[in-house]
Each structure stands twice: as C-alpha cells, then as structure tokens.
PDB file of N, CA and C in Angstrom:
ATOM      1  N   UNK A   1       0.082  40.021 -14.756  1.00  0.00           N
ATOM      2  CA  UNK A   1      -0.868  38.933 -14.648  1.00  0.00           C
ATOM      3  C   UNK A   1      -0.159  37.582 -14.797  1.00  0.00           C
ATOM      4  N   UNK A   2       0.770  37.805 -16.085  1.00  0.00           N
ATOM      5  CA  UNK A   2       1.507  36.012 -15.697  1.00  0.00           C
ATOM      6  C   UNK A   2       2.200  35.996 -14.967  1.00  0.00           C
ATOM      7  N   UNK A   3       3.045  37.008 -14.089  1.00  0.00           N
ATOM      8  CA  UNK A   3       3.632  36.747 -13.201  1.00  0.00           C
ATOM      9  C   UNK A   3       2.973  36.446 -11.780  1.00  0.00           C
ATOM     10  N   UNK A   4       1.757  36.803 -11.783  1.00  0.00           N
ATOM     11  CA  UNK A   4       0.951  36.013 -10.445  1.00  0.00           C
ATOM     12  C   UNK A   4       0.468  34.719 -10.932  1.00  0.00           C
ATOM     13  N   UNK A   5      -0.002  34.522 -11.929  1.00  0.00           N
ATOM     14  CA  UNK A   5      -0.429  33.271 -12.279  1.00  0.00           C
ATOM     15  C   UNK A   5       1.013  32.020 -12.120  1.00  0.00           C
ATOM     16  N   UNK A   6       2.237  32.397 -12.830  1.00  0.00           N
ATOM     17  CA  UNK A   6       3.376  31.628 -12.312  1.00  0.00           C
ATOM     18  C   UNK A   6       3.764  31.179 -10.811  1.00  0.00           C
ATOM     19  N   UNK A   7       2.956  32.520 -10.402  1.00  0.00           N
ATOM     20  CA  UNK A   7       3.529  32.451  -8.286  1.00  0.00           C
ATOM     21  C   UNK A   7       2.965  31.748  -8.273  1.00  0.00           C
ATOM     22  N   UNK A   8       1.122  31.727  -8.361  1.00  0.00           N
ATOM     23  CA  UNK A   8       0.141  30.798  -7.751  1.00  0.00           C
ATOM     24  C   UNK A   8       0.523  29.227  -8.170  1.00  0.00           C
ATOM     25  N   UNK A   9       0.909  29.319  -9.581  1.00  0.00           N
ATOM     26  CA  UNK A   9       1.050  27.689  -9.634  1.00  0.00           C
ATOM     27  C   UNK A   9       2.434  27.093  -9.279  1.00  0.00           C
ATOM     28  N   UNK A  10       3.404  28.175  -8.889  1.00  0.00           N
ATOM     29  CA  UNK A  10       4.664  27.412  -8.510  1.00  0.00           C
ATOM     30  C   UNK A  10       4.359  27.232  -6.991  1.00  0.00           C
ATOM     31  N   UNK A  11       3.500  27.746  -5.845  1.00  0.00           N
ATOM     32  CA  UNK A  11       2.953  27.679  -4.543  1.00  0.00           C
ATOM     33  C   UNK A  11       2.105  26.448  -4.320  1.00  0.00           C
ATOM     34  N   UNK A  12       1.251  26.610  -5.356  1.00  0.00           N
ATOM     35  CA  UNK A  12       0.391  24.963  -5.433  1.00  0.00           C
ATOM     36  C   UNK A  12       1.366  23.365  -5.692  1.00  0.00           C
ATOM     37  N   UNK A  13       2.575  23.751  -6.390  1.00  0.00           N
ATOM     38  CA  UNK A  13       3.027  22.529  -6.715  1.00  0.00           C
ATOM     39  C   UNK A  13       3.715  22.089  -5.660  1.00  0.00           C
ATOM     40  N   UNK A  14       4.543  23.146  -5.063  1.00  0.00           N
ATOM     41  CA  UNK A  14       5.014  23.402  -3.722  1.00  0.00           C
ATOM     42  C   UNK A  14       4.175  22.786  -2.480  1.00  0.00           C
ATOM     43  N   UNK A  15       3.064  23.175  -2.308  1.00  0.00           N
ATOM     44  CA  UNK A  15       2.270  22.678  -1.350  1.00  0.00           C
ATOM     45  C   UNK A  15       1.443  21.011  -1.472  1.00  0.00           C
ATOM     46  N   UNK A  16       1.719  20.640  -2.935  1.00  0.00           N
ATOM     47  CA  UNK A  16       1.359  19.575  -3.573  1.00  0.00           C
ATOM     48  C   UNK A  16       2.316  18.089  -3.111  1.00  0.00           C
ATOM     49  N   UNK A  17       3.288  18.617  -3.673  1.00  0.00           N
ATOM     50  CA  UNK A  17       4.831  18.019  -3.064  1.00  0.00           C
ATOM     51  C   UNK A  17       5.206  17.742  -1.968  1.00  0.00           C
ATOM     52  N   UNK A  18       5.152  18.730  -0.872  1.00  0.00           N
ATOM     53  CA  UNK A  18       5.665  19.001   0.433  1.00  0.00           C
ATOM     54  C   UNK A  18       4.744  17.732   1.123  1.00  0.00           C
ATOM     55  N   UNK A  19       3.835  17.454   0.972  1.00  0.00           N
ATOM     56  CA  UNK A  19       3.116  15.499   1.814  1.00  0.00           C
ATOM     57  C   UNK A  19       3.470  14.051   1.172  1.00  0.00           C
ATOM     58  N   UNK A  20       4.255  14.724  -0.004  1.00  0.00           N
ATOM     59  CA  UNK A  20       4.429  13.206  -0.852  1.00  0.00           C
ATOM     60  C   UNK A  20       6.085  13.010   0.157  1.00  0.00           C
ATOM     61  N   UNK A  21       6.582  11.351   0.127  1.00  0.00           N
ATOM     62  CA  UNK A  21       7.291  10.824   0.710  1.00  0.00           C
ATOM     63  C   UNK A  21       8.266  10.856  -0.690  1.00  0.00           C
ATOM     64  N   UNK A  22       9.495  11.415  -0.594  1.00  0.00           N
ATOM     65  CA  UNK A  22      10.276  10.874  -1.742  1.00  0.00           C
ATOM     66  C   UNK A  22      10.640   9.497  -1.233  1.00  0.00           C
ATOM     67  N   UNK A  23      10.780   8.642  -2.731  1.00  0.00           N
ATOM     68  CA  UNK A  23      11.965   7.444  -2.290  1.00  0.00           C
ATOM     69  C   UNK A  23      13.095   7.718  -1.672  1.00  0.00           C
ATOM     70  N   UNK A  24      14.075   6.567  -1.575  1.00  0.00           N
ATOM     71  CA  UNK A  24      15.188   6.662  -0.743  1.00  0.00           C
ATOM     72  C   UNK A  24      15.576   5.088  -1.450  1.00  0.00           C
ATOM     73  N   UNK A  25      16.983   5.722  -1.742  1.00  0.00           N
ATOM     74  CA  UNK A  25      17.786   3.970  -2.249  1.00  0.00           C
ATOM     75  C   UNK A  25      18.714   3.857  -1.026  1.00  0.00           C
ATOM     76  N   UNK A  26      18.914   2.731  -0.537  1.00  0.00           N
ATOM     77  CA  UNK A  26      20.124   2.418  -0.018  1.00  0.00           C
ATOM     78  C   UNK A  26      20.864   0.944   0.010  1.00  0.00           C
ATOM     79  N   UNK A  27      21.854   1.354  -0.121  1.00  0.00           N
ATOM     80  CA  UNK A  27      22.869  -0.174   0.082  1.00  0.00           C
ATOM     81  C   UNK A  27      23.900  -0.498   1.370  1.00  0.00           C
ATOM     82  N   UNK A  28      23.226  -1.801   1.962  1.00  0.00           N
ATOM     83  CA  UNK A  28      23.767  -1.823   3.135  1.00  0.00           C
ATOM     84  C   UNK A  28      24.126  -3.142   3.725  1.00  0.00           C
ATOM     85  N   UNK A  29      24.803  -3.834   4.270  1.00  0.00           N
ATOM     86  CA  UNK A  29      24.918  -4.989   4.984  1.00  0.00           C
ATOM     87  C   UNK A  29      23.795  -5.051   5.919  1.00  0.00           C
ATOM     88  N   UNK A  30      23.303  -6.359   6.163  1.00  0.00           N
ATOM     89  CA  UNK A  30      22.141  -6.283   7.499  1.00  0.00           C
ATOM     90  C   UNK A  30      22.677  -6.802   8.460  1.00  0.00           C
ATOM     91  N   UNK A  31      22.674  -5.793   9.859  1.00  0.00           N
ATOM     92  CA  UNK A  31      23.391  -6.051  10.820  1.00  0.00           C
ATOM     93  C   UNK A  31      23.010  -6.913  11.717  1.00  0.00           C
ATOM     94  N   UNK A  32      21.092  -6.658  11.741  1.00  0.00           N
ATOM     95  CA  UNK A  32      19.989  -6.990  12.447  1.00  0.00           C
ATOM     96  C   UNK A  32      19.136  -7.426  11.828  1.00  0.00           C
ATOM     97  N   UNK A  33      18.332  -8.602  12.310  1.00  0.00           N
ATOM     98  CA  UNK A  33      16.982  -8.585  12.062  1.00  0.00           C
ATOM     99  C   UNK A  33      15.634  -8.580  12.823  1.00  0.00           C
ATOM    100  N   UNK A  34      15.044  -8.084  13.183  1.00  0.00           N
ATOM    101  CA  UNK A  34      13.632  -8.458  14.060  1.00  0.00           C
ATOM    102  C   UNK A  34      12.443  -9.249  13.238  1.00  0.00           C
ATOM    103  N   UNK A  35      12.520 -10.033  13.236  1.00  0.00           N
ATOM    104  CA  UNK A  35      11.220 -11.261  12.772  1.00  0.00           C
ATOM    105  C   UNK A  35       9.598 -10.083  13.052  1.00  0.00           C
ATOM    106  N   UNK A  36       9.859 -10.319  14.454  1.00  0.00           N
ATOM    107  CA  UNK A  36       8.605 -10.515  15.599  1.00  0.00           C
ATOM    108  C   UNK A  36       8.105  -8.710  14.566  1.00  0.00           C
ATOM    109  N   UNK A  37       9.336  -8.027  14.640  1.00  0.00           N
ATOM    110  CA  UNK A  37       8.803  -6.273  14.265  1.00  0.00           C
ATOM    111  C   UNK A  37       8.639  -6.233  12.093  1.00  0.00           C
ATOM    112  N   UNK A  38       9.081  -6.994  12.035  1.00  0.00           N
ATOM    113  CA  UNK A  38       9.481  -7.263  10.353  1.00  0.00           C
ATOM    114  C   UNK A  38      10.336  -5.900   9.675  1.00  0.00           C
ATOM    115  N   UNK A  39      11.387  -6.045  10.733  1.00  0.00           N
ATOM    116  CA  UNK A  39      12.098  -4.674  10.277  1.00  0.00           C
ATOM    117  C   UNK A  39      14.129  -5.161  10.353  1.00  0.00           C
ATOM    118  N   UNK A  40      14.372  -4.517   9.371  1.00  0.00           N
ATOM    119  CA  UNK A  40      16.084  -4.899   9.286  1.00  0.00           C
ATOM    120  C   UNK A  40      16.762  -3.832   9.590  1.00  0.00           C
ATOM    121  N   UNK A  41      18.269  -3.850  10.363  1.00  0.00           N
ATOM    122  CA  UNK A  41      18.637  -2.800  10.608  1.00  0.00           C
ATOM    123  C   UNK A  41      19.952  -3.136   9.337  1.00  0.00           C
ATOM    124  N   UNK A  42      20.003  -2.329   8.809  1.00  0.00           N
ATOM    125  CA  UNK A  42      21.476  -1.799   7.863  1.00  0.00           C
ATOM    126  C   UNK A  42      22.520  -1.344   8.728  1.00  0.00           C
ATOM    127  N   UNK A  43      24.036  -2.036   7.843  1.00  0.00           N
ATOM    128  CA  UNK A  43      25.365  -1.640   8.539  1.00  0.00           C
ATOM    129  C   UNK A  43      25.316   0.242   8.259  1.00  0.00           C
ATOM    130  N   UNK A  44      24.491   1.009   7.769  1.00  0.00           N
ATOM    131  CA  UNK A  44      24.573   2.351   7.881  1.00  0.00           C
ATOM    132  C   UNK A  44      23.715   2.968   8.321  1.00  0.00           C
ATOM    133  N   UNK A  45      23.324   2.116   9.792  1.00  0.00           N
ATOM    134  CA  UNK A  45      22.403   2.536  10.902  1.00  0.00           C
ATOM    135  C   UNK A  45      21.076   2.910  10.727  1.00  0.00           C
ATOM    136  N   UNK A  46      20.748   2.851   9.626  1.00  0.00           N
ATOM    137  CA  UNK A  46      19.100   3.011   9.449  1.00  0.00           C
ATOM    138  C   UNK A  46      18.411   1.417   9.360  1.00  0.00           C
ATOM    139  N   UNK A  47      16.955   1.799  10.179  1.00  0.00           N
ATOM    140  CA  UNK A  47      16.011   0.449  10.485  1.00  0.00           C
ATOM    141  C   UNK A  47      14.619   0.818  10.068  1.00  0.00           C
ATOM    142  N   UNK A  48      14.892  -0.414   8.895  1.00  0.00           N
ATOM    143  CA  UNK A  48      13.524  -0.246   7.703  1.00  0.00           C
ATOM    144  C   UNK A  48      12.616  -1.530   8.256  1.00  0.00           C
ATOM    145  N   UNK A  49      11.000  -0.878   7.952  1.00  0.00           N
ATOM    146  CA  UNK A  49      10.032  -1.693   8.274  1.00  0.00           C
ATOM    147  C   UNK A  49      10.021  -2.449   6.890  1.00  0.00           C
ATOM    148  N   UNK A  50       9.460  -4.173   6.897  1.00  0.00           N
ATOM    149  CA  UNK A  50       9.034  -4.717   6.266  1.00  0.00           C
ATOM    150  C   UNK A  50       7.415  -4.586   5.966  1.00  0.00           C
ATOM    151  N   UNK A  51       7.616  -4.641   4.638  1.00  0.00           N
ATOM    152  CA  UNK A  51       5.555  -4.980   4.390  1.00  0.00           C
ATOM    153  C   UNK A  51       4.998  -5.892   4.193  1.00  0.00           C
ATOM    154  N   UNK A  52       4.156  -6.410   4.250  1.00  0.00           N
ATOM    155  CA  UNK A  52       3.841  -8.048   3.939  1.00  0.00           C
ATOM    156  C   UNK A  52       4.104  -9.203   3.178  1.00  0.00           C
ATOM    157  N   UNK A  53       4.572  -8.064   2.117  1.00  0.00           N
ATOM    158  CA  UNK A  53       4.939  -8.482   0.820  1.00  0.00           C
ATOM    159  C   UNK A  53       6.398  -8.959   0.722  1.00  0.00           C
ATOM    160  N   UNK A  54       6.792  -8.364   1.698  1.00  0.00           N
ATOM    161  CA  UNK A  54       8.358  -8.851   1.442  1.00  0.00           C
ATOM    162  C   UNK A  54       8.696  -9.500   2.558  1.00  0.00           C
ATOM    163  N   UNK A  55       9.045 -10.586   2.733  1.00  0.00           N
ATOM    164  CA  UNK A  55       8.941 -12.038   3.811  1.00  0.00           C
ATOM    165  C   UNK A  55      10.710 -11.916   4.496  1.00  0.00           C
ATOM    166  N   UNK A  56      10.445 -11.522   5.801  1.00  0.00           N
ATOM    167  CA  UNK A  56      11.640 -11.296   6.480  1.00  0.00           C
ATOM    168  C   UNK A  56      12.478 -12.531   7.088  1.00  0.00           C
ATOM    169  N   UNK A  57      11.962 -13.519   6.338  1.00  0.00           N
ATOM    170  CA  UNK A  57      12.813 -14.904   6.430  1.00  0.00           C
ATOM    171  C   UNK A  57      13.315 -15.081   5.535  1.00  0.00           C
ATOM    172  N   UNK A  58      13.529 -14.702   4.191  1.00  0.00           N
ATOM    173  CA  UNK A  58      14.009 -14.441   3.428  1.00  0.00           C
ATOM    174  C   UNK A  58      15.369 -13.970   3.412  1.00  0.00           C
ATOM    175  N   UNK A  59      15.743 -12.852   4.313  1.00  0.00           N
ATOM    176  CA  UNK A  59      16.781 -12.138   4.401  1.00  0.00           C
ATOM    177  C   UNK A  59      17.491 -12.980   5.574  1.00  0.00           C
ATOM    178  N   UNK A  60      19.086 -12.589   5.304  1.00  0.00           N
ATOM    179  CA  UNK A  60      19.962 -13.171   6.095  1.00  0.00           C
ATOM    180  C   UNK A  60      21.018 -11.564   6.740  1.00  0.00           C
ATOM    181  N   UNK A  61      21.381 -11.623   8.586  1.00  0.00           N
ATOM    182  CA  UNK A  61      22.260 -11.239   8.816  1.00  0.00           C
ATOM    183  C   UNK A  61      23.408 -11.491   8.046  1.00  0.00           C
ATOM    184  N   UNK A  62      24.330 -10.195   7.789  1.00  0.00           N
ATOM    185  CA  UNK A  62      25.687 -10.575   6.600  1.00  0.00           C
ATOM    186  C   UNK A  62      25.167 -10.294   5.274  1.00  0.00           C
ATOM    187  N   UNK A  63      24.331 -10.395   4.851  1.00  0.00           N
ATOM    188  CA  UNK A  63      23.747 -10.328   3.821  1.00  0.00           C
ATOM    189  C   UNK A  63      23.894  -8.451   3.168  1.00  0.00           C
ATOM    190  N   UNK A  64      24.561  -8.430   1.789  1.00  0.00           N
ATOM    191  CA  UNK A  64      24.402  -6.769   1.573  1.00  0.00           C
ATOM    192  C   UNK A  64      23.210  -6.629   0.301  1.00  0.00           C
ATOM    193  N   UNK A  65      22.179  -5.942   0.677  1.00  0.00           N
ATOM    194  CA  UNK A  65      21.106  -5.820  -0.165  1.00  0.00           C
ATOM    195  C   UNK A  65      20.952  -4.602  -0.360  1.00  0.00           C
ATOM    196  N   UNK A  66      20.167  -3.773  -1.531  1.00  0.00           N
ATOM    197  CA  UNK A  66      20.192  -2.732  -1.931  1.00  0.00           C
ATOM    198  C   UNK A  66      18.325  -2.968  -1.587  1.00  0.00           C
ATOM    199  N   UNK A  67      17.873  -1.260  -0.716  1.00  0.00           N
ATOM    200  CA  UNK A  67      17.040  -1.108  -0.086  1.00  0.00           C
ATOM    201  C   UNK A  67      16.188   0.195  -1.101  1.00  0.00           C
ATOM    202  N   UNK A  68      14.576   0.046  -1.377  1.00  0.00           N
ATOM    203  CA  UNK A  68      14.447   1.263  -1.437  1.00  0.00           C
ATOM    204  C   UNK A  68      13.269   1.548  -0.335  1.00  0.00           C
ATOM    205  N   UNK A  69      13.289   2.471  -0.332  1.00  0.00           N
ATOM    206  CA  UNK A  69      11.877   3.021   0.848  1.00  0.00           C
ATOM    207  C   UNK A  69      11.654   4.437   1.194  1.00  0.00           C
ATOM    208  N   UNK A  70      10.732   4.505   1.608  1.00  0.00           N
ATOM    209  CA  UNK A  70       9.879   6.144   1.752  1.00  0.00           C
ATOM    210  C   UNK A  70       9.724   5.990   3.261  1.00  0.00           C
ATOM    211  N   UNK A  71      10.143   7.151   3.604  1.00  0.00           N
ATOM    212  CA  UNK A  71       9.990   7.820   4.845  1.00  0.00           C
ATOM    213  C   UNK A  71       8.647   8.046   5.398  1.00  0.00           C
ATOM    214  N   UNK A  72       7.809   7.638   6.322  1.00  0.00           N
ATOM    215  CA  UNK A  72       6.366   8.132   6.265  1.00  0.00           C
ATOM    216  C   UNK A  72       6.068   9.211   7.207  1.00  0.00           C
ATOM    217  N   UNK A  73       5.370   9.877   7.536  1.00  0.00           N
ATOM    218  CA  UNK A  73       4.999  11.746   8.541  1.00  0.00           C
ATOM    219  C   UNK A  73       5.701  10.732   9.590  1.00  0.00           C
ATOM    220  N   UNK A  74       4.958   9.710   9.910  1.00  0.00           N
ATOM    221  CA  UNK A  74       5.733   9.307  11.115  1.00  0.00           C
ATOM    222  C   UNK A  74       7.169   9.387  11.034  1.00  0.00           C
ATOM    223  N   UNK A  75       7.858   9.366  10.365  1.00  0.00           N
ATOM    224  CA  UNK A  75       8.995   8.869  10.654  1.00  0.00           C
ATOM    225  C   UNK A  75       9.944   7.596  10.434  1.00  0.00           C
ATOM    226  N   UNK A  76       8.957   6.670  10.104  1.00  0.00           N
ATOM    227  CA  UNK A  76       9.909   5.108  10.262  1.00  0.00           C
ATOM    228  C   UNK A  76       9.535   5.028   8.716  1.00  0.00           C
ATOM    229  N   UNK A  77      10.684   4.330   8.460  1.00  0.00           N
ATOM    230  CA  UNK A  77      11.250   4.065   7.090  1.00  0.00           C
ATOM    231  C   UNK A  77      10.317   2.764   6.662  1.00  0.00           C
ATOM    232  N   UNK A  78       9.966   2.460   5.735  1.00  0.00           N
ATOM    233  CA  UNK A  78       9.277   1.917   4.803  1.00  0.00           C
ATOM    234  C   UNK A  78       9.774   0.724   3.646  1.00  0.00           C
ATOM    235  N   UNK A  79       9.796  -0.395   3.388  1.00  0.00           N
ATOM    236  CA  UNK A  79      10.570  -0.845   2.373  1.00  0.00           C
ATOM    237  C   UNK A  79       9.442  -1.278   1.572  1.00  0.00           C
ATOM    238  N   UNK A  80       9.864  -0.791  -0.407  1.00  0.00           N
ATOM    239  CA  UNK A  80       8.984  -1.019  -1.011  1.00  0.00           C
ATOM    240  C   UNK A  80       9.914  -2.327  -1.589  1.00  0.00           C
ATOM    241  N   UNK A  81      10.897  -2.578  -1.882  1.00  0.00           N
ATOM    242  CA  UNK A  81      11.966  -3.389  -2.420  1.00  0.00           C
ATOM    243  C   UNK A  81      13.097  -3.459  -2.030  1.00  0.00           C
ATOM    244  N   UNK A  82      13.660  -4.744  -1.802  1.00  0.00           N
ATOM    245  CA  UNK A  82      14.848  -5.249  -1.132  1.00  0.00           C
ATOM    246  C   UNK A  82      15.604  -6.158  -1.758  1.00  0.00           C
ATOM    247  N   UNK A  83      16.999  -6.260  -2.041  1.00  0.00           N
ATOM    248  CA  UNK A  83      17.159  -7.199  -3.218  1.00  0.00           C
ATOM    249  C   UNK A  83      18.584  -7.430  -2.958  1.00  0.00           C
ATOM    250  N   UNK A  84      19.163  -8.386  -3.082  1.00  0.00           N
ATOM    251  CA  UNK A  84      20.746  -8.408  -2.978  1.00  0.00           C
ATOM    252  C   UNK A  84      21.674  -7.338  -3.820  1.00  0.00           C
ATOM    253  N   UNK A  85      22.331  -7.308  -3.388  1.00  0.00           N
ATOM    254  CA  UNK A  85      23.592  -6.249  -4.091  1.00  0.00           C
ATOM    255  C   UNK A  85      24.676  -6.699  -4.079  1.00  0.00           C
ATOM    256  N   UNK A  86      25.332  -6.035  -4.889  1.00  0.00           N
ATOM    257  CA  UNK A  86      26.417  -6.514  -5.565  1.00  0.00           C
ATOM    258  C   UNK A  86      27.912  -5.830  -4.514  1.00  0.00           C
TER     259      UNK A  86
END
C-alpha cells in the first residue's frame, strides 16, 4: 500500500512539474537589438523577448549583462531580469 501511494504521488509531482517553465540564467554580450520586437540577441546566440517592464532603450549593443528567463510551450525565451555583469 505505501508503495502505490509513493508511485501515485511521485507521478502527480511529475505531471505537476512537467508545464512549469524552469528559469534559465545567462551571461552574455548583446550582439543585437530589435526596439520595434523588444527582444536582444546575446553573443551566445540565444534571442530573449523583452516585457514591458524592462525598457529596451535602456540596453546598449557591447554591453555584457547577466539574463534570467523562462522558456514558454511556445518556445521563445522570456526575460524576467536583465542587469549588467561583471
């Protein structure tokens, strides 16, 4: 009996998990910027969307900032925080 009760709840946490977006840190030079899309491309080839909240005039090509963001079902990367790096 506890060994089905362990299956069932290690299957539920499993299936619980599997729609959540983990974070993602990254640190990168910005190679690119698109205003018009509010999205930066990093010198390690990934291109993160901006959110409203974070003002893409702000950022400068050349610039190396440490990125975090979540992946969404779609696919395109997400930035919750963007910040210079060291």
């Amino acid at each position: 009996m506890l060994k089905k009760s362990l299956a069932i709840g290690l299957v539920a946490a499993i299936t619980l998990t599997a729609g959540l977006a983990l974070a993602r840190d990254e640190t990168g030079v910005i190679t690119n910027i698109d205003a018009k899309a509010d999205q930066i491309t990093l010198s390690t080839g990934t291109t993160i969307n901006l959110p409203e909240n974070i003002e893409v005039e702000s950022l400068k090509v050349g610039e190396r900032v440490a990125v975090r963001y979540t992946v969404q079902k779609s696919g395109v990367a997400l930035a919750s925080k963007v910040s210079p790096a060291k």
